[in-house]
C-alpha atoms as a PDB file:
ATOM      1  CA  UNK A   1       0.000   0.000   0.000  1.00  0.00           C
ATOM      2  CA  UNK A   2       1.322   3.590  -0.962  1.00  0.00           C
ATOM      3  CA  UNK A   3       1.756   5.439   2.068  1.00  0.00           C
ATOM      4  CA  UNK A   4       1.914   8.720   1.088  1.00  0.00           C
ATOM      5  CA  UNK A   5      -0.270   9.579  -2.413  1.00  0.00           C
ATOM      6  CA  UNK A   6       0.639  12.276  -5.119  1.00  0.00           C
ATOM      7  CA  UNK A   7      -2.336  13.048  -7.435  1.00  0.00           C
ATOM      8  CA  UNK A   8      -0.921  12.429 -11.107  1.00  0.00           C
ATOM      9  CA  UNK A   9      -3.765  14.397 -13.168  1.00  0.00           C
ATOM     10  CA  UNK A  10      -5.801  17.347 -12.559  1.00  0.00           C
ATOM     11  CA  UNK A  11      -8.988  15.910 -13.968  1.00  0.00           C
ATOM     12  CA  UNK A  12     -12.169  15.651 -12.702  1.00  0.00           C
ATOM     13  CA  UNK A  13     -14.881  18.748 -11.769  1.00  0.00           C
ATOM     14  CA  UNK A  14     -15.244  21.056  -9.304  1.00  0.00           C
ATOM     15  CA  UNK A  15     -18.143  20.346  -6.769  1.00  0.00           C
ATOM     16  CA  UNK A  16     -19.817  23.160  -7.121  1.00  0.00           C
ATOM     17  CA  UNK A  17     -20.143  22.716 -10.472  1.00  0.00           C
ATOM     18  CA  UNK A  18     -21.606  19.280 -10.831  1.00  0.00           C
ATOM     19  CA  UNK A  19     -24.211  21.282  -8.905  1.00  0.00           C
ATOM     20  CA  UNK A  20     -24.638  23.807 -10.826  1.00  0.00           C
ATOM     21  CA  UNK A  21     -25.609  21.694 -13.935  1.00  0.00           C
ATOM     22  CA  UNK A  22     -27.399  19.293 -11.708  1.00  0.00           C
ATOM     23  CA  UNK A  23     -29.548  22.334 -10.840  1.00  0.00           C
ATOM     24  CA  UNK A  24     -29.990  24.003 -14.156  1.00  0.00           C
ATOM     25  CA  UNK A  25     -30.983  20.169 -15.365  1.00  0.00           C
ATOM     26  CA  UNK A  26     -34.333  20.296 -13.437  1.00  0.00           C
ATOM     27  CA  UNK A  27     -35.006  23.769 -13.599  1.00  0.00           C
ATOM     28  CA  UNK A  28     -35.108  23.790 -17.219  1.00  0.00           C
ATOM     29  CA  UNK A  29     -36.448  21.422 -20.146  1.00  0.00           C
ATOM     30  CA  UNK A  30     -32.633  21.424 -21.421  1.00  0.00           C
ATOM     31  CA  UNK A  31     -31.073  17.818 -21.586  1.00  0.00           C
ATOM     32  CA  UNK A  32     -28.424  16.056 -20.298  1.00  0.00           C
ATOM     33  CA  UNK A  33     -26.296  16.780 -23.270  1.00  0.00           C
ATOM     34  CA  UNK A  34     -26.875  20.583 -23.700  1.00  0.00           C
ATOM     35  CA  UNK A  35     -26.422  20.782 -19.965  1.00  0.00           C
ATOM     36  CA  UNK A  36     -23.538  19.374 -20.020  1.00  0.00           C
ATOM     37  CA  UNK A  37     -22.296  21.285 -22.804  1.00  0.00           C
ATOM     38  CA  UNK A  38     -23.810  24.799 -21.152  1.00  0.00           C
ATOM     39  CA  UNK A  39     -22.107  24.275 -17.709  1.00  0.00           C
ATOM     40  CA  UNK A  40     -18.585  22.357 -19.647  1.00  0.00           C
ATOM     41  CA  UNK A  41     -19.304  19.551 -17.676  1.00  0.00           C
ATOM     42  CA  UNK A  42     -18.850  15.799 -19.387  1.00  0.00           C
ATOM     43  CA  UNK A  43     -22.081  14.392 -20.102  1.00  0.00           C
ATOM     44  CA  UNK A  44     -20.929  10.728 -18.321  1.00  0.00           C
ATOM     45  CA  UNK A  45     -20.367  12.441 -15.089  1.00  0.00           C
ATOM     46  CA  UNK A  46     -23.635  14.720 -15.224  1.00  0.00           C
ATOM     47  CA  UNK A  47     -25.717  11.115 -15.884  1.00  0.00           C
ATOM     48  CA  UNK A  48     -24.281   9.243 -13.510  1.00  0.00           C
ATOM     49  CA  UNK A  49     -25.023  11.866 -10.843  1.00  0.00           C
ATOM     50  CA  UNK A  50     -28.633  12.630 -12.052  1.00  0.00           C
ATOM     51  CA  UNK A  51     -29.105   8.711 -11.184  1.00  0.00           C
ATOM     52  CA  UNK A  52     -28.886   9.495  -7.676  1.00  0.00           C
ATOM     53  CA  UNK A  53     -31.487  11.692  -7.454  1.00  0.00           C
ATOM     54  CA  UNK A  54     -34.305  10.133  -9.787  1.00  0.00           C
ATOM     55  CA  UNK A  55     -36.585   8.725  -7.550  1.00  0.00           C
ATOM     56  CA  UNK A  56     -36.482  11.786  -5.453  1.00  0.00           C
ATOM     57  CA  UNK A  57     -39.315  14.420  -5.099  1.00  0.00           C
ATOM     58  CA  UNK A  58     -37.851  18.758  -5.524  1.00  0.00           C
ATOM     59  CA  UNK A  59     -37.207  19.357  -1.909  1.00  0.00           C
ATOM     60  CA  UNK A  60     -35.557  16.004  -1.376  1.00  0.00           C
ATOM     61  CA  UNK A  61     -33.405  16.718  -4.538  1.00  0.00           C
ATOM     62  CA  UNK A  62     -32.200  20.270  -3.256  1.00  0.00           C
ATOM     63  CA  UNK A  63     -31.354  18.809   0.280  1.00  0.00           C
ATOM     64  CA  UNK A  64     -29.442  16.656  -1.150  1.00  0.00           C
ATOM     65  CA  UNK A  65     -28.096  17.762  -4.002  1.00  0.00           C
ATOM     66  CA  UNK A  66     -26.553  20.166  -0.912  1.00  0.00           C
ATOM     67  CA  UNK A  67     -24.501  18.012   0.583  1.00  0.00           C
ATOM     68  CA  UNK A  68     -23.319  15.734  -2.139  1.00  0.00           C
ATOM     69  CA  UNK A  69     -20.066  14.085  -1.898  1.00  0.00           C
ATOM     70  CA  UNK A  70     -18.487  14.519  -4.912  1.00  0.00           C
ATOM     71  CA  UNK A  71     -14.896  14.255  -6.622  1.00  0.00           C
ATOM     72  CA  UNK A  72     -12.177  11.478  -4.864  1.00  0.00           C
ATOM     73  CA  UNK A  73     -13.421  10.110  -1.890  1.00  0.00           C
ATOM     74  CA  UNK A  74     -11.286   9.757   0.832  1.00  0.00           C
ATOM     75  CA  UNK A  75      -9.266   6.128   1.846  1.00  0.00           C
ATOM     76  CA  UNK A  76     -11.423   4.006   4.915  1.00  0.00           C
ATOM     77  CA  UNK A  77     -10.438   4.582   8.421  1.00  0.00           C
ATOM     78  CA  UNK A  78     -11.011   2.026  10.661  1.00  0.00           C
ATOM     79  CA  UNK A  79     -11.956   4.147  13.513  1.00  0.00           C
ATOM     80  CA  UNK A  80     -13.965   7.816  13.169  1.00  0.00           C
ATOM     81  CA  UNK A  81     -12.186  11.318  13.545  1.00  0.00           C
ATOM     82  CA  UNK A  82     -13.629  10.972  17.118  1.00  0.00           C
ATOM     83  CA  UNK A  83     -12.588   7.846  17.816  1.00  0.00           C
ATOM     84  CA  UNK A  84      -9.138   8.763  16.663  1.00  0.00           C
ATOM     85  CA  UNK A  85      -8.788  12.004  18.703  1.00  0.00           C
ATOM     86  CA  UNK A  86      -9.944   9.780  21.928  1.00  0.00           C
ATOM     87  CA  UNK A  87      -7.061   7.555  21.342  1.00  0.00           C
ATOM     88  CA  UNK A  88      -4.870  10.378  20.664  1.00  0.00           C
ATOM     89  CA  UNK A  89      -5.765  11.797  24.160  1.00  0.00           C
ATOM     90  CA  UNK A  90      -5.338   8.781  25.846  1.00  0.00           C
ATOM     91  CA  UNK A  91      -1.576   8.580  24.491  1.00  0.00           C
ATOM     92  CA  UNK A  92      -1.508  12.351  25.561  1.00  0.00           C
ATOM     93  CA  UNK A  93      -2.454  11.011  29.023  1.00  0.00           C
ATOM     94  CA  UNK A  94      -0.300   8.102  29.153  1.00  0.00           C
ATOM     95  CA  UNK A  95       2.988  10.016  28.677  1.00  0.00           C
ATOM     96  CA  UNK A  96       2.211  12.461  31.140  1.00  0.00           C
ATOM     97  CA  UNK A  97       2.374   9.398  33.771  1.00  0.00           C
ATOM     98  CA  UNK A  98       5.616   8.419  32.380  1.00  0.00           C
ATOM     99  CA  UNK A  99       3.878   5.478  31.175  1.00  0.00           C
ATOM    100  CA  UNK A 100       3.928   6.067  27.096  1.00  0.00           C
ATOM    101  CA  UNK A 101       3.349   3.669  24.843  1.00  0.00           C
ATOM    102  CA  UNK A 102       5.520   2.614  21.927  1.00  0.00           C
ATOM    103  CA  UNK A 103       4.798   2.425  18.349  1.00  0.00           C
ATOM    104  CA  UNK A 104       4.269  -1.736  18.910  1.00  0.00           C
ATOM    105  CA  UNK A 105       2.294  -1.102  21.544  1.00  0.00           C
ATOM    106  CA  UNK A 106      -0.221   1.402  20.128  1.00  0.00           C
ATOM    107  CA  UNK A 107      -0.806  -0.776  17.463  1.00  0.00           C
ATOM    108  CA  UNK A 108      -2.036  -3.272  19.439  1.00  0.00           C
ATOM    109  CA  UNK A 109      -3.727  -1.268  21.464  1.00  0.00           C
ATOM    110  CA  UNK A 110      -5.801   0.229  18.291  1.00  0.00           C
ATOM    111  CA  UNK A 111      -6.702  -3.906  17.165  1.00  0.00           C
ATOM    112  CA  UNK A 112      -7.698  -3.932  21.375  1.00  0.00           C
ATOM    113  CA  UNK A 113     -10.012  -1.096  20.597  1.00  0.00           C
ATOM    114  CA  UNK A 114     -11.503  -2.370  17.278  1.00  0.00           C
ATOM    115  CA  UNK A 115     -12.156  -5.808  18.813  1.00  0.00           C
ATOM    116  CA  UNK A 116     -13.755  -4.484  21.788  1.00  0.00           C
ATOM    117  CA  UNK A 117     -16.118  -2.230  20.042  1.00  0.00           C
ATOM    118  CA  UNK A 118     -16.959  -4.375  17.009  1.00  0.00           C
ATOM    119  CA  UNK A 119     -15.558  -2.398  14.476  1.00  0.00           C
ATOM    120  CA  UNK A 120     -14.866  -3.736  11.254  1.00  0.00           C
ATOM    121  CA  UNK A 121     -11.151  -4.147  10.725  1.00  0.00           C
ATOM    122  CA  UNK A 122      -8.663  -5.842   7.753  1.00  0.00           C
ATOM    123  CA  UNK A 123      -8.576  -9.460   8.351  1.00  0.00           C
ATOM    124  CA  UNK A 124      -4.316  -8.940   8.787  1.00  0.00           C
ATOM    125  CA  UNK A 125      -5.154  -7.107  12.013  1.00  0.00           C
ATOM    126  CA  UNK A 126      -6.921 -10.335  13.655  1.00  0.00           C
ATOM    127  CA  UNK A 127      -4.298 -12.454  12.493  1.00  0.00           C
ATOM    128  CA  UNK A 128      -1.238 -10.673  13.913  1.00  0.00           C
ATOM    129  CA  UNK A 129      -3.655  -9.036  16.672  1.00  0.00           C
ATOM    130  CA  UNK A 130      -2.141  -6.174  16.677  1.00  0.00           C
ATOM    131  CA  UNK A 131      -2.640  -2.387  13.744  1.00  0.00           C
ATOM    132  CA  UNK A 132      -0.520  -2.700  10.504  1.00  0.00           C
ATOM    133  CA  UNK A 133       1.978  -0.584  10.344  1.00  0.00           C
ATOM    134  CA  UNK A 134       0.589   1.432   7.288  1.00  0.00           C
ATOM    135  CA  UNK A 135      -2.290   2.154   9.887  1.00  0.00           C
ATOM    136  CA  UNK A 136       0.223   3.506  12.425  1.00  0.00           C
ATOM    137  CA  UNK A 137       2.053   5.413   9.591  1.00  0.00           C
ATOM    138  CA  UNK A 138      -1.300   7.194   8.361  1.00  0.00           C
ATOM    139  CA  UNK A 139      -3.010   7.485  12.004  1.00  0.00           C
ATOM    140  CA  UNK A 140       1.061   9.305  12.951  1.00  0.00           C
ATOM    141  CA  UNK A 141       0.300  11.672   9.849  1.00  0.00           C
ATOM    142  CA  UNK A 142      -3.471  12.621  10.504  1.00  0.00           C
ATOM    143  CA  UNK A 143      -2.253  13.776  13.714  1.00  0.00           C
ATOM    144  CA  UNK A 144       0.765  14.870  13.433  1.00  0.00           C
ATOM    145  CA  UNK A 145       0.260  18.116  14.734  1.00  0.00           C
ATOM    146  CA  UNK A 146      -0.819  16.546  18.425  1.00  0.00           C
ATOM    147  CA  UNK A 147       1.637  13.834  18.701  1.00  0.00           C
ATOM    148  CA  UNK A 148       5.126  12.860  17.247  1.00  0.00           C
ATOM    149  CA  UNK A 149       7.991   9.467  18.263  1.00  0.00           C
ATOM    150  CA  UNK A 150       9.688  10.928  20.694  1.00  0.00           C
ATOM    151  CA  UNK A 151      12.692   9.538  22.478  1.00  0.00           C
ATOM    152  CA  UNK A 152      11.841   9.517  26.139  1.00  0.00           C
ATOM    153  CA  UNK A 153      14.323  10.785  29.358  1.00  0.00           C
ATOM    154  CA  UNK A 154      14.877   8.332  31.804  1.00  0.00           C
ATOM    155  CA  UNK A 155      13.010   9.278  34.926  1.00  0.00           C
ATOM    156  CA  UNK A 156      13.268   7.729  38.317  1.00  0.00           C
ATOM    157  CA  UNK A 157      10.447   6.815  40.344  1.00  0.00           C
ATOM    158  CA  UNK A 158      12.119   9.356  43.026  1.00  0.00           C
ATOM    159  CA  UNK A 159      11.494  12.008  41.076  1.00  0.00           C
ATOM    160  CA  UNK A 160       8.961  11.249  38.969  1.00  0.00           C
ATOM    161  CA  UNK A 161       6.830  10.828  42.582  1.00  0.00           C
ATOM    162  CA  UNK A 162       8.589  13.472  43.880  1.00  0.00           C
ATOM    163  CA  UNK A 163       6.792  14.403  47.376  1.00  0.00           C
ATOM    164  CA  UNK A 164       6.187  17.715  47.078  1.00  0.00           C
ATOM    165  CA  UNK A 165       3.717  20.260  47.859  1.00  0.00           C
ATOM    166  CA  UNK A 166       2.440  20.949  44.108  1.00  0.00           C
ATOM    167  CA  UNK A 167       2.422  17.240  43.412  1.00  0.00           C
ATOM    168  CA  UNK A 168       0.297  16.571  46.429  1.00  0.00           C
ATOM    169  CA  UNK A 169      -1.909  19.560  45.909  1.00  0.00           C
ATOM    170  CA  UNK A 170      -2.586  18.458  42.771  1.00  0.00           C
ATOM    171  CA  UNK A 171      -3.410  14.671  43.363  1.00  0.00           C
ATOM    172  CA  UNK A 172      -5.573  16.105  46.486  1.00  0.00           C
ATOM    173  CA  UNK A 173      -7.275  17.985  43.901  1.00  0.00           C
ATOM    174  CA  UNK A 174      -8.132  15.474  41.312  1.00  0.00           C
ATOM    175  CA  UNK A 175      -9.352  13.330  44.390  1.00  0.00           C
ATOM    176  CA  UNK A 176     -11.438  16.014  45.867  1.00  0.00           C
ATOM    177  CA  UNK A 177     -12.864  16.304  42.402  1.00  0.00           C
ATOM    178  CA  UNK A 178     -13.849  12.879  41.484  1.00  0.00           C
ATOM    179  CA  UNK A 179     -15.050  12.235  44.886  1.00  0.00           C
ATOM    180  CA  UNK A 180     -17.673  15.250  44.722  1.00  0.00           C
ATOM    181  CA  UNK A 181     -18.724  14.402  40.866  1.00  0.00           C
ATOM    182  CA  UNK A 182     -19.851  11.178  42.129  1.00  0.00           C
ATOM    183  CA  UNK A 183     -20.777  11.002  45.617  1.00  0.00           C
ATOM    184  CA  UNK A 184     -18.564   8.396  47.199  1.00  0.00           C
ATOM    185  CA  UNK A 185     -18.637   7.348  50.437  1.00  0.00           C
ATOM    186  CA  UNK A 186     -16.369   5.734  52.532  1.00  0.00           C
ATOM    187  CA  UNK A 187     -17.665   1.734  51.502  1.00  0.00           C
ATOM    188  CA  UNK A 188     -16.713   2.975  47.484  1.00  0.00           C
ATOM    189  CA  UNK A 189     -13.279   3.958  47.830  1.00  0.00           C
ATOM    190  CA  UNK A 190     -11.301   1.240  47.860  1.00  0.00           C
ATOM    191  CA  UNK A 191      -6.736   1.048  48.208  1.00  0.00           C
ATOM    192  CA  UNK A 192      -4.899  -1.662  45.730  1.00  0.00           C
ATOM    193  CA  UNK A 193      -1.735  -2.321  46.460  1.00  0.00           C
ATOM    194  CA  UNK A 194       0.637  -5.482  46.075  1.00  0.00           C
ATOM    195  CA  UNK A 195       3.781  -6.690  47.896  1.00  0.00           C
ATOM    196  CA  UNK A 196       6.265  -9.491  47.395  1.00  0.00           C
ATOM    197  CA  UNK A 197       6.761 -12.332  49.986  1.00  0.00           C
ATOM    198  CA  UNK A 198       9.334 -15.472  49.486  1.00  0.00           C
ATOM    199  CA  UNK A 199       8.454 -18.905  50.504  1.00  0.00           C
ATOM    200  CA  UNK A 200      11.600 -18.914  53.392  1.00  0.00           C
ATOM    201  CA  UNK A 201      10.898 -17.053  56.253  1.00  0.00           C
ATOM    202  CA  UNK A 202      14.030 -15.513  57.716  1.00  0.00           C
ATOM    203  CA  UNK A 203      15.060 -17.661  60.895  1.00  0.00           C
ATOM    204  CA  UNK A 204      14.595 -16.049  64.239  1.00  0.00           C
ATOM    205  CA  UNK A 205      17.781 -14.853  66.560  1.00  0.00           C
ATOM    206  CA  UNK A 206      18.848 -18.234  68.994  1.00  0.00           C
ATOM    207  CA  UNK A 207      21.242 -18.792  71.623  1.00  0.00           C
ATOM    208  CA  UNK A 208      24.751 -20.103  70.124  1.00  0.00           C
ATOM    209  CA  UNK A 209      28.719 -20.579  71.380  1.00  0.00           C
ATOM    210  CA  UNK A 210      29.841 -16.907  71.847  1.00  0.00           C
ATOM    211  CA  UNK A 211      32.702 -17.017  69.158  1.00  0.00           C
ATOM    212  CA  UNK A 212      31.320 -18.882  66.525  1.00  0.00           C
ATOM    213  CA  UNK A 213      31.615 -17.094  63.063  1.00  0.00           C
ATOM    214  CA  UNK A 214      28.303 -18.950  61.626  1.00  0.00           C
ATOM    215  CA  UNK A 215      25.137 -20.398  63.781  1.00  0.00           C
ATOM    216  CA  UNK A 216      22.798 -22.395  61.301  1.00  0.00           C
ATOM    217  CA  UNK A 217      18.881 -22.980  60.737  1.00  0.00           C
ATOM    218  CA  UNK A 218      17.247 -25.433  58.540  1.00  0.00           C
ATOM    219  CA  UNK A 219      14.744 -24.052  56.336  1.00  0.00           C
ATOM    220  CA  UNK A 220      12.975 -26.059  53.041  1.00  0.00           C
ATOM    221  CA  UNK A 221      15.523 -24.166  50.995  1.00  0.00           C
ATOM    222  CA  UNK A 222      18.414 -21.377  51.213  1.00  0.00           C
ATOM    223  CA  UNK A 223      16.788 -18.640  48.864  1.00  0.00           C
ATOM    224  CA  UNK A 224      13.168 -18.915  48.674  1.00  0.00           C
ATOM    225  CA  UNK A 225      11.118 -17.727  45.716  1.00  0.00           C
ATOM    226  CA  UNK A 226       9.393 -14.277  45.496  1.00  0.00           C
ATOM    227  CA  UNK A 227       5.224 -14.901  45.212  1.00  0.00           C
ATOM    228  CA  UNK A 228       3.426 -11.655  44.509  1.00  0.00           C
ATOM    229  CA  UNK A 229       0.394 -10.864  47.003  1.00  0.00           C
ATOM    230  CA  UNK A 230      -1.952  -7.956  45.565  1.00  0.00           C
ATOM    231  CA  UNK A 231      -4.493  -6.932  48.149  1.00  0.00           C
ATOM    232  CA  UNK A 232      -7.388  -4.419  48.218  1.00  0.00           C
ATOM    233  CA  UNK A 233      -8.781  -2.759  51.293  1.00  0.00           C
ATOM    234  CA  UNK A 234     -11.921  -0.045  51.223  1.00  0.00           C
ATOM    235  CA  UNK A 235     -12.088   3.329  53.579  1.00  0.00           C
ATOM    236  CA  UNK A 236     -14.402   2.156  56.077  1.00  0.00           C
ATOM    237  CA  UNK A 237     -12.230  -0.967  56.792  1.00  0.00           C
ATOM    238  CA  UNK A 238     -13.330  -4.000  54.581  1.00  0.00           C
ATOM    239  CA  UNK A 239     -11.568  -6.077  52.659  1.00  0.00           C
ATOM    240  CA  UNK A 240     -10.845  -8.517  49.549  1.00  0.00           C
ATOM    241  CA  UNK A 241      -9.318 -12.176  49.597  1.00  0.00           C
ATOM    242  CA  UNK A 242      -5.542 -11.854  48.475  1.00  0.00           C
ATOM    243  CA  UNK A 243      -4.773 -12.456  44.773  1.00  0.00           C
ATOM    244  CA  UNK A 244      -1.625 -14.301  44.241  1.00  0.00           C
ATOM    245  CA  UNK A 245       0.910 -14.706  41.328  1.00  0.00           C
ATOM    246  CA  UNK A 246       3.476 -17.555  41.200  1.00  0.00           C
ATOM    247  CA  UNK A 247       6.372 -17.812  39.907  1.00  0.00           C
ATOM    248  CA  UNK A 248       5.508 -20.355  37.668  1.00  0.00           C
ATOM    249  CA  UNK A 249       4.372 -20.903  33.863  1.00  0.00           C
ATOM    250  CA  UNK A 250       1.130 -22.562  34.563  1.00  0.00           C
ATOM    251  CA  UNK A 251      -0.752 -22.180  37.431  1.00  0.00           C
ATOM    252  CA  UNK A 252      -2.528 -25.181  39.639  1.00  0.00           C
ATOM    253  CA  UNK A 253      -5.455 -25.004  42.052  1.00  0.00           C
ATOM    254  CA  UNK A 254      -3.339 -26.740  45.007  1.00  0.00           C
ATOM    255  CA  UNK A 255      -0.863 -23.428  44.980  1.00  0.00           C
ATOM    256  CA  UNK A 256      -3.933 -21.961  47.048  1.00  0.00           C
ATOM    257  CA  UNK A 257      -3.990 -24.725  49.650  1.00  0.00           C
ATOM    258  CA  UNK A 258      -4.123 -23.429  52.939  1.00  0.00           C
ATOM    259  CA  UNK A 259      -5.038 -19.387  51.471  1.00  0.00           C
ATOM    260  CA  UNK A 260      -7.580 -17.244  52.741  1.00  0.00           C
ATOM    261  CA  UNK A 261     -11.256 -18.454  52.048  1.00  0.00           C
ATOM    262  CA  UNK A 262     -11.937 -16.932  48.870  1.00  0.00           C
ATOM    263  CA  UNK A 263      -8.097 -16.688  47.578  1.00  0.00           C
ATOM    264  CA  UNK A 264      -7.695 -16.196  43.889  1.00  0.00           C
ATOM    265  CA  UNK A 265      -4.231 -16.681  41.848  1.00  0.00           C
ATOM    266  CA  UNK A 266      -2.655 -16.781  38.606  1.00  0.00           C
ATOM    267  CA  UNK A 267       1.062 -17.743  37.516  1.00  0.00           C
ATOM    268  CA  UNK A 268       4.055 -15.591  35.803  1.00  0.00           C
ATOM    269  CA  UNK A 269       7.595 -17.278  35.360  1.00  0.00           C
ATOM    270  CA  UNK A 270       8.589 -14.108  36.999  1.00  0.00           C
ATOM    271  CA  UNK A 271       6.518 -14.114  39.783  1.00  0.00           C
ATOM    272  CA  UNK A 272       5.727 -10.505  39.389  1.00  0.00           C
ATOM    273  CA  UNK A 273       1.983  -8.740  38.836  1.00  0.00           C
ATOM    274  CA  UNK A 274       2.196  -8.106  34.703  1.00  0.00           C
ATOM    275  CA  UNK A 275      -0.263  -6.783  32.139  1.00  0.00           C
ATOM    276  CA  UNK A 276      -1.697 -10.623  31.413  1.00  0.00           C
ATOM    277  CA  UNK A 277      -2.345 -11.098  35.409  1.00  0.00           C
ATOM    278  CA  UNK A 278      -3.504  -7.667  36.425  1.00  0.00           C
ATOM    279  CA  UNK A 279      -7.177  -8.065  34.529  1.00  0.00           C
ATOM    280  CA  UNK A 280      -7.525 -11.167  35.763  1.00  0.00           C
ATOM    281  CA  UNK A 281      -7.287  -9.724  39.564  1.00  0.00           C
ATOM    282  CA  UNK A 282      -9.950  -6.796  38.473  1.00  0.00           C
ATOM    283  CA  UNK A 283     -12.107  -9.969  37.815  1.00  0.00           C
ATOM    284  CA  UNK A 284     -11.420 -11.110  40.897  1.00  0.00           C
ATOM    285  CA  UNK A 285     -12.062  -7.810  42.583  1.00  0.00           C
ATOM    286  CA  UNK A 286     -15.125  -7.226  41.058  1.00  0.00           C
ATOM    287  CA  UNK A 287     -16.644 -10.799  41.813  1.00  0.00           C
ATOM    288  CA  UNK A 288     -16.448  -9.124  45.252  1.00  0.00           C
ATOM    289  CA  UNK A 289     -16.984  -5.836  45.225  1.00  0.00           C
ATOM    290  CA  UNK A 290     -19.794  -6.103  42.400  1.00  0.00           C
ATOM    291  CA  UNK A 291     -19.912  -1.881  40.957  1.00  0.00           C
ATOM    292  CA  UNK A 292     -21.971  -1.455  38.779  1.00  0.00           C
ATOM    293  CA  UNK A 293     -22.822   2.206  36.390  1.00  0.00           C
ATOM    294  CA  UNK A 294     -25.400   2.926  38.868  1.00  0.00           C
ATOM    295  CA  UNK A 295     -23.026   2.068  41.752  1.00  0.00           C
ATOM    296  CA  UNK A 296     -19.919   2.639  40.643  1.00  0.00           C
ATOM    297  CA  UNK A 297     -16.138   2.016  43.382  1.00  0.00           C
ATOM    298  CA  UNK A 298     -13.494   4.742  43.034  1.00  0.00           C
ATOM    299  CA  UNK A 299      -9.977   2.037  43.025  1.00  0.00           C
ATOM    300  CA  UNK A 300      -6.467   4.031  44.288  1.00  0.00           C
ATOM    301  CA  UNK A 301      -3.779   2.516  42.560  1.00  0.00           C
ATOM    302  CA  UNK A 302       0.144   2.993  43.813  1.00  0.00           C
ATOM    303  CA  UNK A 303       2.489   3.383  40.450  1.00  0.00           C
ATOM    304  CA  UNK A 304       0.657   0.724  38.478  1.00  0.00           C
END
C-alpha cells in the first residue's frame, strides 16, 4: 500500500459545479447533453449523478443535491475522527504518567479497541492481533500536529513521585474532584496495592557458642522464591481475599492450599503482577466488590 499519495492528473470537476448543472438540469427542459455542454461539464459524469437523485421528489433533490459528496473520496479509516482524537488523548495522558506507549504497543492497542467495540477491521489485524503498520504510519500523519515518536528521558520513580507540595496539591485535587462528581462514600473507595513475599521465612535470633563465626537454621531451601500478594482494602475498613501470582508458567489449584477463604491466583515465570495477570485480579475484585454504572467504586492505585 502507498503510504503517502501524489495526485498524477488534474482531472475531474469542481463540486460546485456538478451542482450547478445538476440544478440548471431540473429547472429547465434542457437535456443532459446541452447541460452538459452549457455548464462544460462531461455528459458521463452529469448522468451518472442525475441517477442518484431520480426517484427523489424537488425538496428532497435540493437537500441533497446540498450536501453531495463529490470528486475522490477519501481512503477508509477504521476508527472515526472521534474515535481517533480519543485515542490520541489517551496517548496524551499516558505520557504524562511516564507510562507512554511505543509504536508496537499502540498498534495493538488500536486492534484492542476495534475488537472491543466491534468495528470492522482488515482481516491482517486479527491475524497478527495487533494495527498494521501502514495504519500507524497514516493514524502518525493525521495527527501529526498533536503527537510525534519521541525519544523519552529516563526518569526515576524518586522524582517522577517526587513528594512535594504541588504534586500533592494536585493529586488532592483530582481526588477532591472525582469524589464530589460522584458522591462516594467511605464503603466505594477502595486502596490496591501489592507486595512481594518469598516462601523462606528468615530464621529467628537463637542462643549459640559466643565465638562462633556462623550459627545455622534449617529451612525447606536457602533462597526462597518471590510470590506476589496484591491486596485491596476499602475506607471504612473492609476487605478482599488476596490475589496471588506464582512464579511459575502454569498455574494449579493446590498453589492456594491453605489461602484465605476466597483466595484467587494466577502464575508468571517471573513471579511478578504483569499486564496478562492484572485483569484477571480486576475480575477477581469485582466478583467481590460487584460496581456497577449505577453504583460505581473509586480504586487508588500505587504506580501501576
Amino acid at each position: 500500500m502507498v503510504r503517502t499519495y501524489e495526485r498524477k492528473t488534474s482531472r475531474g470537476c469542481m463540486p460546485d459545479v456538478i451542482r450547478r448543472a445538476i440544478d440548471h438540469y431540473h429547472t429547465t427542459e434542457d437535456g443532459v447533453k446541452k447541460t452538459a455542454a452549457l455548464i462544460d461539464v462531461p455528459k458521463t459524469t452529469l448522468r451518472r449523478q442525475l441517477l442518484k437523485f431520480k426517484n427523489l421528489s424537488a425538496p428532497q433533490r435540493e437537500k441533497n443535491v446540498a450536501g453531495l459528496p463529490l470528486g475522490y473520496t477519501r481512503h477508509r479509516q477504521v476508527f472515526t475522527d472521534e474515535q481517533e482524537l480519543a485515542l490520541v488523548k489517551y496517548l496524551k495522558d499516558a505520557c504524562d504518567i511516564y507510562f507512554g506507549l511505543c509504536p508496537i504497543e499502540v498498534r495493538v492497542l488500536a486492534y484492542q479497541c476495534a475488537k472491543q467495540f466491534d468495528i470492522p477491521m482488515p482481516q491482517s489485524w486479527s491475524e497478527k492481533e495487533r494495527a498494521g503498520a501502514d495504519w500507524f504510519s497514516g493514524f502518525m500523519k493525521r495527527h501529526k500536529d498533536c503527537i510525534s515518536i519521541r525519544t523519552p528521558e529516563a526518569t526515576s520513580i524518586g522524582r517522577a513521585t517526587a513528594f512535594n507540595r504541588a504534586n500533592i496539591d494536585d493529586f488532592f485535587q483530582k481526588l477532591g474532584t472525582v469524589i464530589d462528581r460522584y458522591k462516594f462514600e467511605a464503603k466505594d473507595i477502595w486502596n490496591v496495592d501489592e507486595t512481594g513475599v518469598v516462601t523462606v521465612q528468615k530464621p529467628r535470633k537463637v542462643v549459640g557458642p559466643t565465638g562462633a563465626k556462623q550459627v545455622g537454621s534449617l529451612v525447606s531451601s536457602e533462597r526462597g522464591q518471590l510470590v506476589t500478594l496484591c491486596a485491596a482494602i476499602s475506607a471504612d475498613g473492609r476487605s478482599v481475599p488476596p490475589f496471588f501470582v506464582f512464579p511459575r508458567v502454569k498455574f494449579s489449584d493446590h498453589f492456594l492450599t491453605g489461602a484465605p477463604t476466597g483466595s484467587k491466583g494466577s502464575a508468571h515465570k517471573s513471579g511478578w503482577m504483569t499486564e496478562e495477570n492484572f485483569p484477571k485480579f480486576l475480575e477477581h475484585f469485582k466478583h467481590h466488590v460487584r460496581p456497577s454504572k449505577e453504583s460505581p467504586v473509586l480504586v487508588l492505585l500505587d504506580m501501576y
